[in-house]
N, C-alpha and C. Protein backbone atom coordinates (compact mmCIF):
# COMPACT_ATOMS: atom_id res chain seq x y z
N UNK A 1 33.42 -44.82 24.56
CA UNK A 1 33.42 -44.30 23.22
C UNK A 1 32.61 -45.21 22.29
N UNK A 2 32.57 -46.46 22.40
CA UNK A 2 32.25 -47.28 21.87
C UNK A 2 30.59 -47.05 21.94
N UNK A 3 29.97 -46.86 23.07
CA UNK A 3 29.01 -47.09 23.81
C UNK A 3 27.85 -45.72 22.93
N UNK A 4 28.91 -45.12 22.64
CA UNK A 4 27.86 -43.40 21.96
C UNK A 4 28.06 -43.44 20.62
N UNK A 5 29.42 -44.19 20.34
CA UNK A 5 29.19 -44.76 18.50
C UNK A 5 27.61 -45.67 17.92
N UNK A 6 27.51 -46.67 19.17
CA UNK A 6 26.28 -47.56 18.98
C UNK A 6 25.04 -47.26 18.93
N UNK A 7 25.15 -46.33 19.70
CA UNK A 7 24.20 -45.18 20.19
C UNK A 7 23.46 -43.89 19.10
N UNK A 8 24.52 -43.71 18.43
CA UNK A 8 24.65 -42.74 17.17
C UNK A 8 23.90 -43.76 15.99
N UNK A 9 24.22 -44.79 16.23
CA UNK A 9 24.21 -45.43 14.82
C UNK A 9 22.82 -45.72 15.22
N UNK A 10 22.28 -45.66 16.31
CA UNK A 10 20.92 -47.10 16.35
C UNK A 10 19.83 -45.75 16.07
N UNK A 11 20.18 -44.42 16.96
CA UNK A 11 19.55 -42.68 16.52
C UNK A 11 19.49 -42.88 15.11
N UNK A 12 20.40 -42.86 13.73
CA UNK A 12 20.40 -42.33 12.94
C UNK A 12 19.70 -43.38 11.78
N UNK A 13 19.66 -45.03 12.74
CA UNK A 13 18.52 -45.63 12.25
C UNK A 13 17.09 -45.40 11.78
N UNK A 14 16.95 -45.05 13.45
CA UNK A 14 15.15 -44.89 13.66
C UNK A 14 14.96 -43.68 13.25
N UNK A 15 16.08 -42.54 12.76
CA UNK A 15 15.67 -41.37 12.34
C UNK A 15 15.18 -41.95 10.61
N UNK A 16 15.62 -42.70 10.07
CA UNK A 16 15.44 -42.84 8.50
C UNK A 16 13.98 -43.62 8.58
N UNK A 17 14.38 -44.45 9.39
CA UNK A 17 12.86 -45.60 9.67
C UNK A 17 11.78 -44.15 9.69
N UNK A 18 11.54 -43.60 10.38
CA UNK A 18 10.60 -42.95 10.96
C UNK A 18 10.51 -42.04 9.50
N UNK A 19 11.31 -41.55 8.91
CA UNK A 19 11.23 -40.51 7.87
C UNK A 19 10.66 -41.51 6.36
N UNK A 20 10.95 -43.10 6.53
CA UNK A 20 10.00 -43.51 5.80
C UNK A 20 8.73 -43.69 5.83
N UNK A 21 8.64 -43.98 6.77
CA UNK A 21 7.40 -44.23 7.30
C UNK A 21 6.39 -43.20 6.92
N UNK A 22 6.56 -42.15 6.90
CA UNK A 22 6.28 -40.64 7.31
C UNK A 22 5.91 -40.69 5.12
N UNK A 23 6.50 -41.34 4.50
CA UNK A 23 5.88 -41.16 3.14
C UNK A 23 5.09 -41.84 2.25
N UNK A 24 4.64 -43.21 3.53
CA UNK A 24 3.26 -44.11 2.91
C UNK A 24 2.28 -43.57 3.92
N UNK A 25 2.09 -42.59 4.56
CA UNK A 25 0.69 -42.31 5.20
C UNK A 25 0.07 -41.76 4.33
N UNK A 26 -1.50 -41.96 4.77
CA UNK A 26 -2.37 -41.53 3.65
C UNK A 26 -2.62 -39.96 3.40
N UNK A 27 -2.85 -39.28 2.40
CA UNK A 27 -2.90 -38.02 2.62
C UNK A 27 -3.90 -37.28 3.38
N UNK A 28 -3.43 -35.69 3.87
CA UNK A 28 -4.46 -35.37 4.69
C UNK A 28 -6.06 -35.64 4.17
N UNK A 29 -6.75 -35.52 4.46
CA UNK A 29 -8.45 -35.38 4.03
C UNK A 29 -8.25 -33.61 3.25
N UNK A 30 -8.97 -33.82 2.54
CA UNK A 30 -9.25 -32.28 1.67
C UNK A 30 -10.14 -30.89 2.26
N UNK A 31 -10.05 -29.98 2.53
CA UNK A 31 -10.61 -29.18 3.52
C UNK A 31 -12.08 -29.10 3.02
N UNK A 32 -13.16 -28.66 3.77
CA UNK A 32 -14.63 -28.70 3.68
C UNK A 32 -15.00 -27.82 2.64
N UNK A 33 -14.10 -26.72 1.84
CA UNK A 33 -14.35 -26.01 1.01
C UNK A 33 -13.72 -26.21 -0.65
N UNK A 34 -13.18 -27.66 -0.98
CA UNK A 34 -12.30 -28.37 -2.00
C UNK A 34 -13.69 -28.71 -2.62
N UNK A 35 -13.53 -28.99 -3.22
CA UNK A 35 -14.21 -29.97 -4.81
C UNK A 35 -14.36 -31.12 -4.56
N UNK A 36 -13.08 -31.41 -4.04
CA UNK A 36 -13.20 -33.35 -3.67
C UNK A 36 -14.25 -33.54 -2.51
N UNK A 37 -14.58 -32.82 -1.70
CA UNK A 37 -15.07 -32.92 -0.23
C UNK A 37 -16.37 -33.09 -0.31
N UNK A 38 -17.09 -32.42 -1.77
CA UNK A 38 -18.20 -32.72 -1.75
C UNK A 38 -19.25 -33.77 -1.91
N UNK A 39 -19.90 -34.48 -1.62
CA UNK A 39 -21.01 -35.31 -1.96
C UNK A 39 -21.50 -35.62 -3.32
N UNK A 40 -20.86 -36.49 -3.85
CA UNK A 40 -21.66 -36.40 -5.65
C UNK A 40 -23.69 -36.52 -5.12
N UNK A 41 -24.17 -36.21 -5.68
CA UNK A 41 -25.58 -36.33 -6.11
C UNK A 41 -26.62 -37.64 -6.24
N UNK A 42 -27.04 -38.28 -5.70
CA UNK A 42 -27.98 -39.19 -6.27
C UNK A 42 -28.40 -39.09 -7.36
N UNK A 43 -28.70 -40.57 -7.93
CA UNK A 43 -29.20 -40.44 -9.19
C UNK A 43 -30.58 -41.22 -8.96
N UNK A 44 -31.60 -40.17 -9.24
CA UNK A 44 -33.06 -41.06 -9.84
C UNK A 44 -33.24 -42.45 -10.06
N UNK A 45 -33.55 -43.70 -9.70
CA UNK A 45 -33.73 -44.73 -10.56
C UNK A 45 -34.99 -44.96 -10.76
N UNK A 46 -35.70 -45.73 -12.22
CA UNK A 46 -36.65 -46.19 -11.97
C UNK A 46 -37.12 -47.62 -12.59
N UNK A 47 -38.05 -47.84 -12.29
CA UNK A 47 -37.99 -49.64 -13.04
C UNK A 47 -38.90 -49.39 -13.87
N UNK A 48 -38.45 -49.88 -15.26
CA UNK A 48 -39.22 -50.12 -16.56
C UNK A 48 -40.53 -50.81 -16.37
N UNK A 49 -41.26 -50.61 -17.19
CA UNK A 49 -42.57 -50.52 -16.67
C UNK A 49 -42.69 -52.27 -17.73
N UNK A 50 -41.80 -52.58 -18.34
CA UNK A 50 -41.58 -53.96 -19.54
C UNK A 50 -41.28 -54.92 -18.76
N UNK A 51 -39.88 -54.83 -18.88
CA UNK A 51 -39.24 -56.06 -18.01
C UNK A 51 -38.95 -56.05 -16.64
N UNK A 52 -38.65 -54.42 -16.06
CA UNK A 52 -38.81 -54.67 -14.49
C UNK A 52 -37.36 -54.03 -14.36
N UNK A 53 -37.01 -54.05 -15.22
CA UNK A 53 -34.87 -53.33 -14.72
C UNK A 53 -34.99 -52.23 -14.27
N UNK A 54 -34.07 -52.03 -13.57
CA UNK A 54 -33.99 -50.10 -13.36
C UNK A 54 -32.79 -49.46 -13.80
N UNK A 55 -33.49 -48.72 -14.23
CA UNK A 55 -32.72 -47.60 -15.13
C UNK A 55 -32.24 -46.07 -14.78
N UNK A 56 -31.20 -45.24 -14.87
CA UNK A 56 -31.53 -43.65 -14.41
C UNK A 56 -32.80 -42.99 -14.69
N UNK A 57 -33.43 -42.47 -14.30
CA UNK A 57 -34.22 -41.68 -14.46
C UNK A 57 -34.20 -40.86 -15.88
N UNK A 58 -32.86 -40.48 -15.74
CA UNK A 58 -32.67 -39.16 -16.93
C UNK A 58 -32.67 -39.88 -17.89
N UNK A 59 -32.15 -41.76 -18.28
CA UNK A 59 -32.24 -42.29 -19.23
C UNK A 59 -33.84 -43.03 -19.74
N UNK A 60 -34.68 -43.14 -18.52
CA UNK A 60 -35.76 -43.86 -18.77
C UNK A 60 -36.54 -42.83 -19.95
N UNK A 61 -37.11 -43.61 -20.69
CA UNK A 61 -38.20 -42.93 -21.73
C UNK A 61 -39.41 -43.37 -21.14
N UNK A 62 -40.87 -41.96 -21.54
CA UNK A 62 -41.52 -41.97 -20.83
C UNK A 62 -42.67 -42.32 -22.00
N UNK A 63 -43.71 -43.07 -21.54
CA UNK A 63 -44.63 -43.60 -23.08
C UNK A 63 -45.87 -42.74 -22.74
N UNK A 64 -47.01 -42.90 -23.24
CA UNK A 64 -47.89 -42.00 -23.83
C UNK A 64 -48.87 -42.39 -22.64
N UNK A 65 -49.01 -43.40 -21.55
CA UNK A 65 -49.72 -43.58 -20.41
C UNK A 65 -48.97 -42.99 -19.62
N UNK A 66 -47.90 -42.63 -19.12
CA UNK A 66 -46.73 -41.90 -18.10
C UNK A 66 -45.88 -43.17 -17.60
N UNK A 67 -46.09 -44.24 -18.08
CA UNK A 67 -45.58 -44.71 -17.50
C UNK A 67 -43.42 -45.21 -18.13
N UNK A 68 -42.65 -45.30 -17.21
CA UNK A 68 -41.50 -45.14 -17.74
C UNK A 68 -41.21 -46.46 -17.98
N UNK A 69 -39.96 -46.38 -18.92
CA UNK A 69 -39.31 -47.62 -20.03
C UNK A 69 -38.06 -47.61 -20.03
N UNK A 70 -36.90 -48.59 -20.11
CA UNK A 70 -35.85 -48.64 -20.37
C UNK A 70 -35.49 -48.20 -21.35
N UNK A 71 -35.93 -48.57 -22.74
CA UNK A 71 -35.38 -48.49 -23.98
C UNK A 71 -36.80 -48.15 -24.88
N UNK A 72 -36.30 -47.19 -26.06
CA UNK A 72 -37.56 -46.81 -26.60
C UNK A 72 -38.24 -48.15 -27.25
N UNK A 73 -37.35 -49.25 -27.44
CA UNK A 73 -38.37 -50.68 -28.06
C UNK A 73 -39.25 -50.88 -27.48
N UNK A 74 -39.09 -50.87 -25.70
CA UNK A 74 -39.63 -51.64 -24.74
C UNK A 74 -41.14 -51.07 -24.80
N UNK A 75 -41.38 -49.63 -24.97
CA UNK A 75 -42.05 -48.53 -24.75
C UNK A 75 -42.94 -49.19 -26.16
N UNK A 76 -42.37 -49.25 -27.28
CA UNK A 76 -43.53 -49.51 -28.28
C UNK A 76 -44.06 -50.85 -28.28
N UNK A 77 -42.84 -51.93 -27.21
CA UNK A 77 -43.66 -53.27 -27.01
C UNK A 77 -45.12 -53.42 -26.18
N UNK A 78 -44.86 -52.50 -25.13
CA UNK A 78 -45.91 -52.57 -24.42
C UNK A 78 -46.81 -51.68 -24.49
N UNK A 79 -46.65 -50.34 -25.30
CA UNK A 79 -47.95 -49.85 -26.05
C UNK A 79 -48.36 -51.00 -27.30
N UNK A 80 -48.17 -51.37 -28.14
CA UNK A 80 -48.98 -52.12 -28.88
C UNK A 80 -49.70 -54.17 -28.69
């Protein structure tokens, strides 16, 4: 009797162990047709044609030779 009390108790252990366990795994992955699943986009960079930094694309300003600029200062430093 003793032997299936111990028995019961050590079962109703590893049943809780296991059911914790079971609520720090990471969540599934998101299916191939979610929002999250997708790939964000690259962004353009390019290097200022002044000091050499690179900048987004969509933010670079473009000066009156084509060539691109960080900041519109940079653009009138090195046109004049």
């Amino acid at each position: 009797m003793k032997f299936l009390l111990v028995f019961a108790v050590v079962l109703i252990g590893f049943y809780v162990w296991r059911s914790s366990r079971e609520g720090r795994r990471a969540p599934p992955p998101a299916s191939p047709g979610s929002a999250a699943a997708k790939p964000k986009a690259a962004i353009d960079m390019v290097q200022c044609a002044h000091c050499g930094i690179h900048c987004p694309g969509t933010d670079a300003v473009t000066g009156k030779d084509g060539r691109r600029y960080c900041t519109a200062q940079h653009r009138l430093d090195a046109e004049h």
